[in-house]
N, C-alpha and C. Protein backbone atom coordinates (compact mmCIF):
# COMPACT_ATOMS: atom_id res chain seq x y z
N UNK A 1 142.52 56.85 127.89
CA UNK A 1 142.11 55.45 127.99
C UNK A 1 141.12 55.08 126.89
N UNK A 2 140.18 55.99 126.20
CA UNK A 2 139.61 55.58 125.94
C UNK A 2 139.85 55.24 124.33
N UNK A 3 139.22 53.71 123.51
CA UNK A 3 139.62 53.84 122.29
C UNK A 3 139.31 54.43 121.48
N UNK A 4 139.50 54.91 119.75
CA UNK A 4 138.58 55.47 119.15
C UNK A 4 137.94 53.88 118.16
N UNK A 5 136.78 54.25 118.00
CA UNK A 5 136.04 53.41 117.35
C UNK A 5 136.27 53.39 115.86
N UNK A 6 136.12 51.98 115.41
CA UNK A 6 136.21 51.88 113.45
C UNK A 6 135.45 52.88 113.24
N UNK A 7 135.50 53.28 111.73
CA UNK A 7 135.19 54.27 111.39
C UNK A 7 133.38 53.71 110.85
N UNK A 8 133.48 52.06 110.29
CA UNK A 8 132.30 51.57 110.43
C UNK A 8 132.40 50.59 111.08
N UNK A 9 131.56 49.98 111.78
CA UNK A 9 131.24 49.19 112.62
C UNK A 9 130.44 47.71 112.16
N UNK A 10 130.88 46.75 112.12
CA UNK A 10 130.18 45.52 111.49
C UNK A 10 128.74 45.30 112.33
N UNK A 11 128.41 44.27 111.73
CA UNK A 11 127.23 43.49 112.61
C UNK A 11 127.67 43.03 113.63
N UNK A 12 129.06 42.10 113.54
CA UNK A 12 129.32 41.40 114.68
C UNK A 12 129.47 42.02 115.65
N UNK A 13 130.44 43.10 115.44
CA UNK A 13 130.88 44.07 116.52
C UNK A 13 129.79 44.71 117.40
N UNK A 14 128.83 45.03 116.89
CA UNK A 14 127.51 45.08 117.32
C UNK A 14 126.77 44.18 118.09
N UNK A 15 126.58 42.86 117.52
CA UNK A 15 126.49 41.95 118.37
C UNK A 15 127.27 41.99 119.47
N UNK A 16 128.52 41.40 119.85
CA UNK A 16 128.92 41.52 120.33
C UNK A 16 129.25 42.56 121.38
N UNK A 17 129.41 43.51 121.36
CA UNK A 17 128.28 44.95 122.56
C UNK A 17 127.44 44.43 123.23
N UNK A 18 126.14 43.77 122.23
CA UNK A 18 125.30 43.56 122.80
C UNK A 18 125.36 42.11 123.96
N UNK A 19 125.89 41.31 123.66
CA UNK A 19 126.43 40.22 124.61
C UNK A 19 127.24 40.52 125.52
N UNK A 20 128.11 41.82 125.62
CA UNK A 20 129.04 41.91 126.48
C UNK A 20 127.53 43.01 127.52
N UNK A 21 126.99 43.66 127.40
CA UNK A 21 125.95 44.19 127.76
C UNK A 21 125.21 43.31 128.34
N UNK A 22 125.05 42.33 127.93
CA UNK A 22 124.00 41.98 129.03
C UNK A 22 124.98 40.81 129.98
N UNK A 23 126.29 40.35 129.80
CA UNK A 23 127.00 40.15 130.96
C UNK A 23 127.38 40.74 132.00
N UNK A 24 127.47 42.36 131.27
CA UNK A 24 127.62 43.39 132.40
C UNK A 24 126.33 43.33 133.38
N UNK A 25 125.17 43.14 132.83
CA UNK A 25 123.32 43.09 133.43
C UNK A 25 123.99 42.36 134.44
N UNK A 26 123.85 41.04 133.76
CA UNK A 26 124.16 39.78 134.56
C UNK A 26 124.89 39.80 136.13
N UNK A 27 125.66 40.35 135.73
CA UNK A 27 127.22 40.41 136.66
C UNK A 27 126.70 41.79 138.04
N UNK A 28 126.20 42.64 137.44
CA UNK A 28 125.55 43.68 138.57
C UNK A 28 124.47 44.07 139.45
N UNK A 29 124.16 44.32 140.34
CA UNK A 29 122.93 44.29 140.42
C UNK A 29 122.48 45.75 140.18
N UNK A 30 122.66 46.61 139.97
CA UNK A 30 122.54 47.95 139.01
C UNK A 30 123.98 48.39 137.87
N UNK A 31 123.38 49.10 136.58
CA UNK A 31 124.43 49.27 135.88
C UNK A 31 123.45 50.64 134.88
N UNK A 32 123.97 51.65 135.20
CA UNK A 32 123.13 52.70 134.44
C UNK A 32 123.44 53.09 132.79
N UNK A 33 123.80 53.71 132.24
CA UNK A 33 124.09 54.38 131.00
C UNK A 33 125.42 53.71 131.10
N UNK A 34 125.66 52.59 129.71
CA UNK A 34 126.80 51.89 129.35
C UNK A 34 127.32 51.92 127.99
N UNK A 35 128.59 52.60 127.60
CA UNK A 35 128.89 52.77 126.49
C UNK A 35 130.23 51.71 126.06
N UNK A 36 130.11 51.04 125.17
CA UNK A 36 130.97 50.03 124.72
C UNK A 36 131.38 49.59 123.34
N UNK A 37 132.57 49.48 123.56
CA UNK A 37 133.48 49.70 122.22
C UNK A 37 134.13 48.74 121.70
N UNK A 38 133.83 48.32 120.71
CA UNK A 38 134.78 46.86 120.34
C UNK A 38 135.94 47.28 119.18
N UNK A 39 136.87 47.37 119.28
CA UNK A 39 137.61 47.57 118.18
C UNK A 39 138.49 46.60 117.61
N UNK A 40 137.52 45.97 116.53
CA UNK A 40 138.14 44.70 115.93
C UNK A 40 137.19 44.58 115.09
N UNK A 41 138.11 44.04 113.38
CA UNK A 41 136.85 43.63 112.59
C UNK A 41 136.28 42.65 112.62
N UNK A 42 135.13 42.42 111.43
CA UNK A 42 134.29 40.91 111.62
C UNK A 42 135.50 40.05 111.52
N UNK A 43 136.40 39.99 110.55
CA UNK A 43 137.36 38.57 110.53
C UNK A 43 137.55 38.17 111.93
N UNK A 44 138.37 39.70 112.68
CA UNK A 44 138.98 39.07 113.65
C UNK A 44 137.82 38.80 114.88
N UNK A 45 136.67 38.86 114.80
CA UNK A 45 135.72 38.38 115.29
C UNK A 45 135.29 37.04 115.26
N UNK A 46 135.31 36.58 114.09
CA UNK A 46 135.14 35.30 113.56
C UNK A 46 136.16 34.58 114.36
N UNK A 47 137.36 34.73 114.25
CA UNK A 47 138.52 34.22 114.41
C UNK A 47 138.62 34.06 115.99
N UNK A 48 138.04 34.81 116.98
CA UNK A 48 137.73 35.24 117.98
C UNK A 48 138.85 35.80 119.13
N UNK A 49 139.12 36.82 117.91
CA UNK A 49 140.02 37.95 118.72
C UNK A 49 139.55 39.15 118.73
N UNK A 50 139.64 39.85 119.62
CA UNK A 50 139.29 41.06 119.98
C UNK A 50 140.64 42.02 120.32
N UNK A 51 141.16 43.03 119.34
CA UNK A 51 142.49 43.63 119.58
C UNK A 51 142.27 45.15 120.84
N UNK A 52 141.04 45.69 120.70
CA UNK A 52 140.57 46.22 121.95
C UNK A 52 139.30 46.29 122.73
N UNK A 53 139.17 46.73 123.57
CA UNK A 53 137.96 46.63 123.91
C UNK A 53 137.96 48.34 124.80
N UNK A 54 136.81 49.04 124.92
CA UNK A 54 136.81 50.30 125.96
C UNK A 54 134.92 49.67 126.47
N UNK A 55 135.12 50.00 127.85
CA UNK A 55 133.45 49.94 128.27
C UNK A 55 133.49 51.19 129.13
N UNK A 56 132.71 52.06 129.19
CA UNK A 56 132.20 52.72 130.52
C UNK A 56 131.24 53.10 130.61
N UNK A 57 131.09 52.85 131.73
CA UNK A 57 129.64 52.85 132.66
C UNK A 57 128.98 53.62 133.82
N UNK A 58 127.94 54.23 134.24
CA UNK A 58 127.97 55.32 135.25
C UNK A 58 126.67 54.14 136.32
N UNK A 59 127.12 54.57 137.79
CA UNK A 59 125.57 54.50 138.23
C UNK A 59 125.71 52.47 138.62
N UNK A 60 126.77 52.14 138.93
CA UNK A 60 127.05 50.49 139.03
C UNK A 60 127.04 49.86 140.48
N UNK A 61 126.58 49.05 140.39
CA UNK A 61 126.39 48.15 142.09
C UNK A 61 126.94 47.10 141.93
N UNK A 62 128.19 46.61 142.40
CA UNK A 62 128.32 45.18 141.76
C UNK A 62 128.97 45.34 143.02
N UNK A 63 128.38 44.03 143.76
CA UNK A 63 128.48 43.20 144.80
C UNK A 63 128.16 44.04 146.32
N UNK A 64 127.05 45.19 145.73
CA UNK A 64 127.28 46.15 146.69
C UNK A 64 128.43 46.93 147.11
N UNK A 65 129.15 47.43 145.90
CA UNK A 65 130.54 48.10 145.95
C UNK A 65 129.85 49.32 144.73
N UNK A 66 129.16 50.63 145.78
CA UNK A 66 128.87 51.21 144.15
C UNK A 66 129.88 52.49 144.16
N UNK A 67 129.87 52.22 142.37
CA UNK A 67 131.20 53.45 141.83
C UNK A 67 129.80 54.34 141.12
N UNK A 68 130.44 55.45 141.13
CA UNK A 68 129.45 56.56 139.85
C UNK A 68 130.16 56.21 138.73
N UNK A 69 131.11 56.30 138.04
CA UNK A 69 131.63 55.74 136.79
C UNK A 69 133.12 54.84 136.82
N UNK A 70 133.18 54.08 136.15
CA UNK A 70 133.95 52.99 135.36
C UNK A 70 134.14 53.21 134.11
N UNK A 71 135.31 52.97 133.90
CA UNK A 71 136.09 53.32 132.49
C UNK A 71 137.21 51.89 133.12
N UNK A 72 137.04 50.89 131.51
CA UNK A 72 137.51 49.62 131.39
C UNK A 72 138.48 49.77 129.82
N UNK A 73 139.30 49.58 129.91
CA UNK A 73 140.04 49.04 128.74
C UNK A 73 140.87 47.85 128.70
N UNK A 74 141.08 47.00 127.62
CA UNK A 74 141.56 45.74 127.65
C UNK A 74 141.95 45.25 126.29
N UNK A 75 143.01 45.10 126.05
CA UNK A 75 143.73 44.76 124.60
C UNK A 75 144.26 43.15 124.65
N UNK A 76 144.19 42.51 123.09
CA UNK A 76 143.97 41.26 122.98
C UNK A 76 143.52 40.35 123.54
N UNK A 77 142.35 40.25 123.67
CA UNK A 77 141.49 39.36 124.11
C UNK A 77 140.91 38.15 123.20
N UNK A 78 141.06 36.52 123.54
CA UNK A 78 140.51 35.80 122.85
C UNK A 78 138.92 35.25 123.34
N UNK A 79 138.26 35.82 122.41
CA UNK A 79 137.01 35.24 122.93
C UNK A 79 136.14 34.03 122.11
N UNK A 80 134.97 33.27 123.04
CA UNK A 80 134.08 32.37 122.23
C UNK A 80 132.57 33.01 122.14
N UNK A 81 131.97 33.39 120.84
CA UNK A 81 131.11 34.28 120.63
C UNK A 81 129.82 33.56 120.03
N UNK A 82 128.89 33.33 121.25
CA UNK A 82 127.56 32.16 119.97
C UNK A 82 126.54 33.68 120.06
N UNK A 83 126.41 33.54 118.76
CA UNK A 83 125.76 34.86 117.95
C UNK A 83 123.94 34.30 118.12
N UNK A 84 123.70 32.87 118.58
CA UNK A 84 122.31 32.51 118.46
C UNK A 84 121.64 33.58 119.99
N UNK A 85 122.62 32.84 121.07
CA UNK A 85 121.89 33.49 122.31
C UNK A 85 123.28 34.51 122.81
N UNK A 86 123.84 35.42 122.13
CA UNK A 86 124.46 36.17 122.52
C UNK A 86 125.69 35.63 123.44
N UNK A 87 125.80 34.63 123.66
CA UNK A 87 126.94 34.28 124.78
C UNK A 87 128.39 34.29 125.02
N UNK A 88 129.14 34.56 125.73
CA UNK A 88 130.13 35.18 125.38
C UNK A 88 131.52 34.61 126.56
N UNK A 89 132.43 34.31 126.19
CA UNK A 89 133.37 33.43 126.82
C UNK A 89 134.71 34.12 126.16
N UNK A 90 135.29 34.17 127.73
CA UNK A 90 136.59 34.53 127.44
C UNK A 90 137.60 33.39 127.30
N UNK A 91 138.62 33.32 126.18
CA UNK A 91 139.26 31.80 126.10
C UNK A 91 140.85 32.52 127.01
N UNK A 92 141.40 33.45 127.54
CA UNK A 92 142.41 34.11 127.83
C UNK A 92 142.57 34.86 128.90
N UNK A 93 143.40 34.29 129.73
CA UNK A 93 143.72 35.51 130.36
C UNK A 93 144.27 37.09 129.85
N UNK A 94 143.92 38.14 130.56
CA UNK A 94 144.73 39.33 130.29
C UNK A 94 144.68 40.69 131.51
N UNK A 95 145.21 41.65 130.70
CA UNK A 95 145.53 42.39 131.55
C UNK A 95 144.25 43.75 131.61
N UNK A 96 144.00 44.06 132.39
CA UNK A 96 142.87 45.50 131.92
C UNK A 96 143.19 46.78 132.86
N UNK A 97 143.02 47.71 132.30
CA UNK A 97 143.26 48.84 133.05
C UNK A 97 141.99 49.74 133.35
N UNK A 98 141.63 50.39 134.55
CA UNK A 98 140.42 50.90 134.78
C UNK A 98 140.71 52.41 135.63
N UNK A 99 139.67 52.78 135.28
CA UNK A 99 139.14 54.07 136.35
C UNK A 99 138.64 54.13 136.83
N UNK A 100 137.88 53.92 137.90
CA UNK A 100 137.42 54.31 139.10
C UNK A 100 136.64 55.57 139.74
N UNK A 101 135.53 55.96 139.55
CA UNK A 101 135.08 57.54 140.68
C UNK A 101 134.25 57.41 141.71
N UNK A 102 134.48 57.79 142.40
CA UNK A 102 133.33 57.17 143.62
C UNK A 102 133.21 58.81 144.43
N UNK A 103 131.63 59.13 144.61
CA UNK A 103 131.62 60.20 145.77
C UNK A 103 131.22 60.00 147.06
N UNK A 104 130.84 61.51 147.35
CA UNK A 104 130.60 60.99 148.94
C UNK A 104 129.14 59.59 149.04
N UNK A 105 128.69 60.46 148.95
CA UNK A 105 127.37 59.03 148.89
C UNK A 105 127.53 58.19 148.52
N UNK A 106 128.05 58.08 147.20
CA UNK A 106 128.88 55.94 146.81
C UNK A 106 129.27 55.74 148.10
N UNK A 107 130.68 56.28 149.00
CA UNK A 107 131.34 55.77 150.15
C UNK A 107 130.19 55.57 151.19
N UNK A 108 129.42 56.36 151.56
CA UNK A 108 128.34 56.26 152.42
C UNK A 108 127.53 55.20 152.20
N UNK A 109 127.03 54.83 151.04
CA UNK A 109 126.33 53.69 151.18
C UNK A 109 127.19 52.44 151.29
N UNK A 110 128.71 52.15 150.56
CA UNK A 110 129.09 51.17 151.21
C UNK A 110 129.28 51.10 152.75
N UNK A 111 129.92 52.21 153.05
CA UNK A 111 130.99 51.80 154.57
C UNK A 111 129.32 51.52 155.46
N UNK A 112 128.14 51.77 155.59
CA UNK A 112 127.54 51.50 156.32
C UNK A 112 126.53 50.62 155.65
N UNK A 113 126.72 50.12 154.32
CA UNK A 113 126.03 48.86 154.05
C UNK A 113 126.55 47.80 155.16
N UNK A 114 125.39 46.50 155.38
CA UNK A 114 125.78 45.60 156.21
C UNK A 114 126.75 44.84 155.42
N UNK A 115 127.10 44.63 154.63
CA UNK A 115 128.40 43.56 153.94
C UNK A 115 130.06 44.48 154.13
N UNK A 116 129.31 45.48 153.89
CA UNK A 116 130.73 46.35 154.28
C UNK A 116 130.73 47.67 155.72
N UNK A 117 130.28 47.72 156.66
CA UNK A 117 130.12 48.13 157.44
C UNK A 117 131.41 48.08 158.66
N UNK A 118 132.33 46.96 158.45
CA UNK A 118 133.19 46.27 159.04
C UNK A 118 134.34 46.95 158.85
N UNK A 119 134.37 47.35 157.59
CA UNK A 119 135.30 48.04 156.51
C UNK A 119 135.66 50.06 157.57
N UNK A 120 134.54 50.05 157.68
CA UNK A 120 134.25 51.52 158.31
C UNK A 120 134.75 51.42 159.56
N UNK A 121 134.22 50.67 160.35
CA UNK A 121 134.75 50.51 161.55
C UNK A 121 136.11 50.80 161.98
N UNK A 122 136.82 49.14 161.05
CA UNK A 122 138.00 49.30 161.01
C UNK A 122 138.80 50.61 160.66
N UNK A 123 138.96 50.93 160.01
CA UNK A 123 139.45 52.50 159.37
C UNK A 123 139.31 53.58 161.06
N UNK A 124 138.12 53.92 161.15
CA UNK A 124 137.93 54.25 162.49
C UNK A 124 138.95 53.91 163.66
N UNK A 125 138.84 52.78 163.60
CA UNK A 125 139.78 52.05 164.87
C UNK A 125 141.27 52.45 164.39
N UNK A 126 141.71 52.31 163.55
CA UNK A 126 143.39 51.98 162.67
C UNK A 126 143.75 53.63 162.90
N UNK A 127 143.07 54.51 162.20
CA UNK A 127 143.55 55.81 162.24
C UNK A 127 142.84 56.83 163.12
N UNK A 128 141.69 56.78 163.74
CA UNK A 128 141.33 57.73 164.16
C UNK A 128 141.17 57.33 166.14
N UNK A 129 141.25 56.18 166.46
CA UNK A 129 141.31 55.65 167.38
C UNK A 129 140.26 55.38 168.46
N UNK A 130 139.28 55.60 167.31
CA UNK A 130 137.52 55.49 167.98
C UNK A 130 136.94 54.28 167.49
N UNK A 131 136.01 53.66 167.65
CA UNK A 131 135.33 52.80 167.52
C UNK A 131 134.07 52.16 166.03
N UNK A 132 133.66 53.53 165.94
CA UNK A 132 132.28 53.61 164.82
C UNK A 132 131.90 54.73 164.35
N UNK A 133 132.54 54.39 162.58
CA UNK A 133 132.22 55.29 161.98
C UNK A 133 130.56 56.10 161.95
N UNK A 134 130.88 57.44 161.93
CA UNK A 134 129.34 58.35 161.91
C UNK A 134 129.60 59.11 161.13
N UNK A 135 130.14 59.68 160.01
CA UNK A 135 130.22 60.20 158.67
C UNK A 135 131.51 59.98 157.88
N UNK A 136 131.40 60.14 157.06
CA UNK A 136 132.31 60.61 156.24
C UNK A 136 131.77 61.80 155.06
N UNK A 137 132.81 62.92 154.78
CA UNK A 137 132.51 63.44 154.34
C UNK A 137 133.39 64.11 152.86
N UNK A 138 133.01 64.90 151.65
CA UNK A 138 134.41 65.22 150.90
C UNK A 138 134.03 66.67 151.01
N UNK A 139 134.73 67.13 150.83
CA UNK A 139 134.57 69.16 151.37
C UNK A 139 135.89 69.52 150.25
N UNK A 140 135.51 69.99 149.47
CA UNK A 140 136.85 71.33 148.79
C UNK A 140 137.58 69.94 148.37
N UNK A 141 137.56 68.89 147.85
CA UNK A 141 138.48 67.71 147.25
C UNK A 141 139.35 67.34 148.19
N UNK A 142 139.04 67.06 149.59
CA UNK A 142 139.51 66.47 151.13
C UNK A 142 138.30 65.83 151.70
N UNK A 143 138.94 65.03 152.01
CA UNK A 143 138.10 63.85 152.79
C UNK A 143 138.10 64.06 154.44
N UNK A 144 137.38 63.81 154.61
CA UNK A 144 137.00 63.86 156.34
C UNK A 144 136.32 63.11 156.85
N UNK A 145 136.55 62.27 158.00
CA UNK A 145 135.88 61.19 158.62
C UNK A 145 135.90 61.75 160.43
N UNK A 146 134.27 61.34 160.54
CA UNK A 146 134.16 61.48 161.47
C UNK A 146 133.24 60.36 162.27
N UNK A 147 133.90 59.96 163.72
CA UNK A 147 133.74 58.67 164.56
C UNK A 147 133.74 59.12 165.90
N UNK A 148 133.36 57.65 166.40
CA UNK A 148 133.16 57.82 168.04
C UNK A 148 133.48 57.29 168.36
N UNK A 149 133.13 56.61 170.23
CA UNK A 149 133.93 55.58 170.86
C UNK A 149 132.38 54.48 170.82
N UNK A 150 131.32 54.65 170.46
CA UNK A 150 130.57 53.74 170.31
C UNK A 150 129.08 54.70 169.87
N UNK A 151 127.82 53.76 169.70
CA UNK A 151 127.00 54.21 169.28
C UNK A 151 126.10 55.37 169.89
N UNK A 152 126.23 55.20 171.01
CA UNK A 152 125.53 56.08 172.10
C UNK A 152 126.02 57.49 172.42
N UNK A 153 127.27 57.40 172.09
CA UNK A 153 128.02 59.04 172.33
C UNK A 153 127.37 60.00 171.58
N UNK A 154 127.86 61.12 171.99
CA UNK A 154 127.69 62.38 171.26
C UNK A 154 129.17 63.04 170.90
N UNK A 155 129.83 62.37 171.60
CA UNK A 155 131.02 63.28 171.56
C UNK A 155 132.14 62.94 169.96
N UNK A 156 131.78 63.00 169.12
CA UNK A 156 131.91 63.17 167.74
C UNK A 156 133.40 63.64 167.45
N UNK A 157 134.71 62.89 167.08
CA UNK A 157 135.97 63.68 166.53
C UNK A 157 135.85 63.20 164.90
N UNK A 158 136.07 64.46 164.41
CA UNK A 158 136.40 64.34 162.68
C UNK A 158 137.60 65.20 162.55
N UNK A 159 138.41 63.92 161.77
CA UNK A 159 139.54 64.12 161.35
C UNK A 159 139.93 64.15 159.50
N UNK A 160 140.38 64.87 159.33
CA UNK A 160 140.93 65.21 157.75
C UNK A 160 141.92 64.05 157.49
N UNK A 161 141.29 63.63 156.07
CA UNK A 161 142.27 61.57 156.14
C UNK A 161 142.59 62.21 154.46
N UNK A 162 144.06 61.69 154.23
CA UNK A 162 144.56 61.73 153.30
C UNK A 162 144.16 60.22 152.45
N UNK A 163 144.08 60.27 151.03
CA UNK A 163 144.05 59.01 150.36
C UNK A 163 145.50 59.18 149.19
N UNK A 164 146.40 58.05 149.38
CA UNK A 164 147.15 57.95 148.96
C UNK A 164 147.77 56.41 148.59
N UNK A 165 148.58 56.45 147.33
CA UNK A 165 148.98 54.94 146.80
C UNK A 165 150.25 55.16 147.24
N UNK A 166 151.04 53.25 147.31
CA UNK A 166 152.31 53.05 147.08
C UNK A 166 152.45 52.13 147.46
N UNK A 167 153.47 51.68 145.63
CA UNK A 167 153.58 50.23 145.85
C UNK A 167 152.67 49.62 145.16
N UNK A 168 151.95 50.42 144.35
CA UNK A 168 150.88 49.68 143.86
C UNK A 168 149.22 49.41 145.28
N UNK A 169 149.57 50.03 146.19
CA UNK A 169 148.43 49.45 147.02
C UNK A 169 147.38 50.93 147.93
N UNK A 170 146.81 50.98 148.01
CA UNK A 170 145.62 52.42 148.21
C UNK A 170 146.07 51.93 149.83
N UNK A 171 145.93 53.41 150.23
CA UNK A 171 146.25 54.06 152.05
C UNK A 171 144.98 54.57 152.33
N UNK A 172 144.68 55.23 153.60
CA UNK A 172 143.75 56.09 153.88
C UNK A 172 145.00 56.56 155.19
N UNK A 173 145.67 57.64 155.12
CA UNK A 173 146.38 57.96 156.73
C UNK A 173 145.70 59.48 157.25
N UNK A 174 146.02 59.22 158.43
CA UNK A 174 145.78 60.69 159.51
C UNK A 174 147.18 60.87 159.83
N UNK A 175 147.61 62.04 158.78
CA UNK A 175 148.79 62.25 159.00
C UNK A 175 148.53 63.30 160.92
N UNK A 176 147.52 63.86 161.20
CA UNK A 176 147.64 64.35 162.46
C UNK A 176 147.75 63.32 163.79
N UNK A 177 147.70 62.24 163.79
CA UNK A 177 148.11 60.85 164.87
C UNK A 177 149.11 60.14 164.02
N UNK A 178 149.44 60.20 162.75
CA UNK A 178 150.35 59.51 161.94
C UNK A 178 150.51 58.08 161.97
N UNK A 179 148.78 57.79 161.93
CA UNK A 179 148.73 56.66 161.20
C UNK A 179 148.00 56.55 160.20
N UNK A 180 147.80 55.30 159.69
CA UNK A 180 147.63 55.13 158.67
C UNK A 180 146.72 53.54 158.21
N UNK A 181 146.02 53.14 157.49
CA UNK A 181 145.79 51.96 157.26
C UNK A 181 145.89 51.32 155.65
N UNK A 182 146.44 50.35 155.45
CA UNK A 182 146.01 49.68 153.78
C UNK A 182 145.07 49.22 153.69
N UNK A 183 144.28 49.62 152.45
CA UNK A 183 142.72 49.21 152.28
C UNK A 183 142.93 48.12 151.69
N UNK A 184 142.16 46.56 152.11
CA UNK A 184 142.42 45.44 152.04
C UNK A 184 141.89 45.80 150.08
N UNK A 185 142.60 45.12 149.28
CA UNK A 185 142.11 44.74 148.08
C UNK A 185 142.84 43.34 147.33
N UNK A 186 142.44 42.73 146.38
CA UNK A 186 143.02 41.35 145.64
C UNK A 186 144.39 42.35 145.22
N UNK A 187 145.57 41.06 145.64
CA UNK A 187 146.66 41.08 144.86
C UNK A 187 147.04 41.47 143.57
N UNK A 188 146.36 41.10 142.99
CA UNK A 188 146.23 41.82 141.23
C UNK A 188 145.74 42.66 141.10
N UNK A 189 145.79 43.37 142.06
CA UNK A 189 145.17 44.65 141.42
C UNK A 189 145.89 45.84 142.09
N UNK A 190 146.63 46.71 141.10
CA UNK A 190 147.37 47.38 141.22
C UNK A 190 146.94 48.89 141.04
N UNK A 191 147.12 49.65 142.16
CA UNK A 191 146.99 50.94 142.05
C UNK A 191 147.59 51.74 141.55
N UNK A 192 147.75 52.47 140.60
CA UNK A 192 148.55 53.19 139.66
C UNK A 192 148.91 54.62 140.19
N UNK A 193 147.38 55.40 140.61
CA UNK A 193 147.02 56.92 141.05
C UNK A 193 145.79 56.77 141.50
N UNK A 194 145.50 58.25 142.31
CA UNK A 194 144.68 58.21 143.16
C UNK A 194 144.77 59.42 143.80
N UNK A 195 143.55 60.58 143.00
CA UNK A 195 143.09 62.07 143.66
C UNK A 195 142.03 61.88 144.17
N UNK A 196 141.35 63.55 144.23
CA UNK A 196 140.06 63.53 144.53
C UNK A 196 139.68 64.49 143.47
N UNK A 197 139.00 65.36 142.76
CA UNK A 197 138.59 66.13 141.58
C UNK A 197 137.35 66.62 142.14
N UNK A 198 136.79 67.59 141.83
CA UNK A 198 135.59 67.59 141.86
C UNK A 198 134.97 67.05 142.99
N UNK A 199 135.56 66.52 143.91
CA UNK A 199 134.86 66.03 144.82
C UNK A 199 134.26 65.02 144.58
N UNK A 200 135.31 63.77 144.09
CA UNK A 200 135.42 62.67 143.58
C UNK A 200 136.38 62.41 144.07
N UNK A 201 136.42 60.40 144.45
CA UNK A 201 137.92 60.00 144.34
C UNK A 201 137.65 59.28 143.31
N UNK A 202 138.82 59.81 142.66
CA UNK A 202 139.08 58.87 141.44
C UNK A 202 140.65 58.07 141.20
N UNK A 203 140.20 56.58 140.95
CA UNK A 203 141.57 56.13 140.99
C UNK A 203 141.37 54.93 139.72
N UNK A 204 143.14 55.11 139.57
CA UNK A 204 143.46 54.50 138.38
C UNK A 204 144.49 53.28 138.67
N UNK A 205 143.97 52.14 138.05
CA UNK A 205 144.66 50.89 138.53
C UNK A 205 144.47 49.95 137.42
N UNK A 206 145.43 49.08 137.52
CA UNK A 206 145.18 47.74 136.41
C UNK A 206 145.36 46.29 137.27
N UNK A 207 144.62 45.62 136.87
CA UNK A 207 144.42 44.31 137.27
C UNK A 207 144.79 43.48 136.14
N UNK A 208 145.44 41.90 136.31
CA UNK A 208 145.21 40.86 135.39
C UNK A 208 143.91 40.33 135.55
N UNK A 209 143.18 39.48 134.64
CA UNK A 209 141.94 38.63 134.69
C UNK A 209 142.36 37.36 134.41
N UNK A 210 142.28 36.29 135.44
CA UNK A 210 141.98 35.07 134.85
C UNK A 210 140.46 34.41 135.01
N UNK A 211 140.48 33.51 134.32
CA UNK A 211 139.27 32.87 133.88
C UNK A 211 139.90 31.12 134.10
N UNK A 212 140.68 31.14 135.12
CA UNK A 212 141.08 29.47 135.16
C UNK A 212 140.81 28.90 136.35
């Protein structure tokens, strides 16, 4: 995925980093170590095309959805670039392709953040047939979730949950009750693949962007 960079790098292109950098600020409410790549010369800068783009990023909170790293790529892009205050406007729709890693603790702080807490539940209820999630865990690059029938129990079942695509759309099933649930996500956005590594899930998908 990732591009290789001109061999020199203009001012603009530089600039421009730097404006797409602080939209990324803008846009997150954490964003750690961000590396970003413009591959296009000054003309086609001027001109305000961009023939690629690579960003990735570790350590991101955006909208309270946190990933450990992001890897972004995106080819022909028309943009509007004011070089006074850095500002930066996309004139085009397009297409982008990304990566995705999330570990155990990323998942932990969403599924029991209050904006996404609902998210956990459900899953709970759909495949495991309990009520409220009380861990999740990744062990040996397998996932395991474990729930109850409400807050007060002790009596704790954890079940081994497969993550799997198709169709373009991310699963979570218990093949041992043989069900299964689709993890709600936007239409455009298409799941490609989807392991675990390292004790990571990492998944690979492309989305269109509009801006209309």
């Amino acid at each position: 995925m990732r591009g290789k960079p001109i061999q020199s790098k203009g001012i603009l292109a530089k600039l421009l980093e730097k404006g797409i950098e602080i939209l990324l600020n803008k846009e997150c409410k954490k964003i750690g170590k961000t590396d970003i790549n413009i591959i296009a010369s000054s003309l086609e800068i001027i001109k305000g095309i961009i023939p690629k783009i690579h960003i990735s990023a570790k350590d991101i909170n955006y909208k309270n959805l946190l990933f450990d790293e992001i890897e972004l790529e995106a080819n022909n892009l028309k943009i509007r670039f004011k070089i006074s205050n850095k500002e930066l406007n996309f004139k085009n729709d397009f297409s982008m392709e990304f990566k995705v890693s999330l570990s155990e603790n990323s998942l932990k702080t969403i599924l029991f953040s209050d904006d996404w807490n609902w998210m956990g539940d459900l899953i709970t209820k759909k495949i495991l047939d309990q009520d409220k999630l009380y861990d999740i865990k990744i062990k040996n690059d397998q996932l395991f979730i474990k729930a109850s029938k409400d807050k007060q129990t002790i009596n704790y079942k954890e079940e081994k949950v497969t993550i799997r695509t198709e169709d373009g759309k991310l699963y979570l099933e218990n093949k041992a009750y043989k069900k299964y649930i689709k993890i709600p996500l936007e239409d455009k956005v298409f799941i490609e693949n989807v392991n675990i590594k390292h004790n990571l899930i990492i998944i690979f998908a492309n989305s269109s962007i509009s801006f209309n």
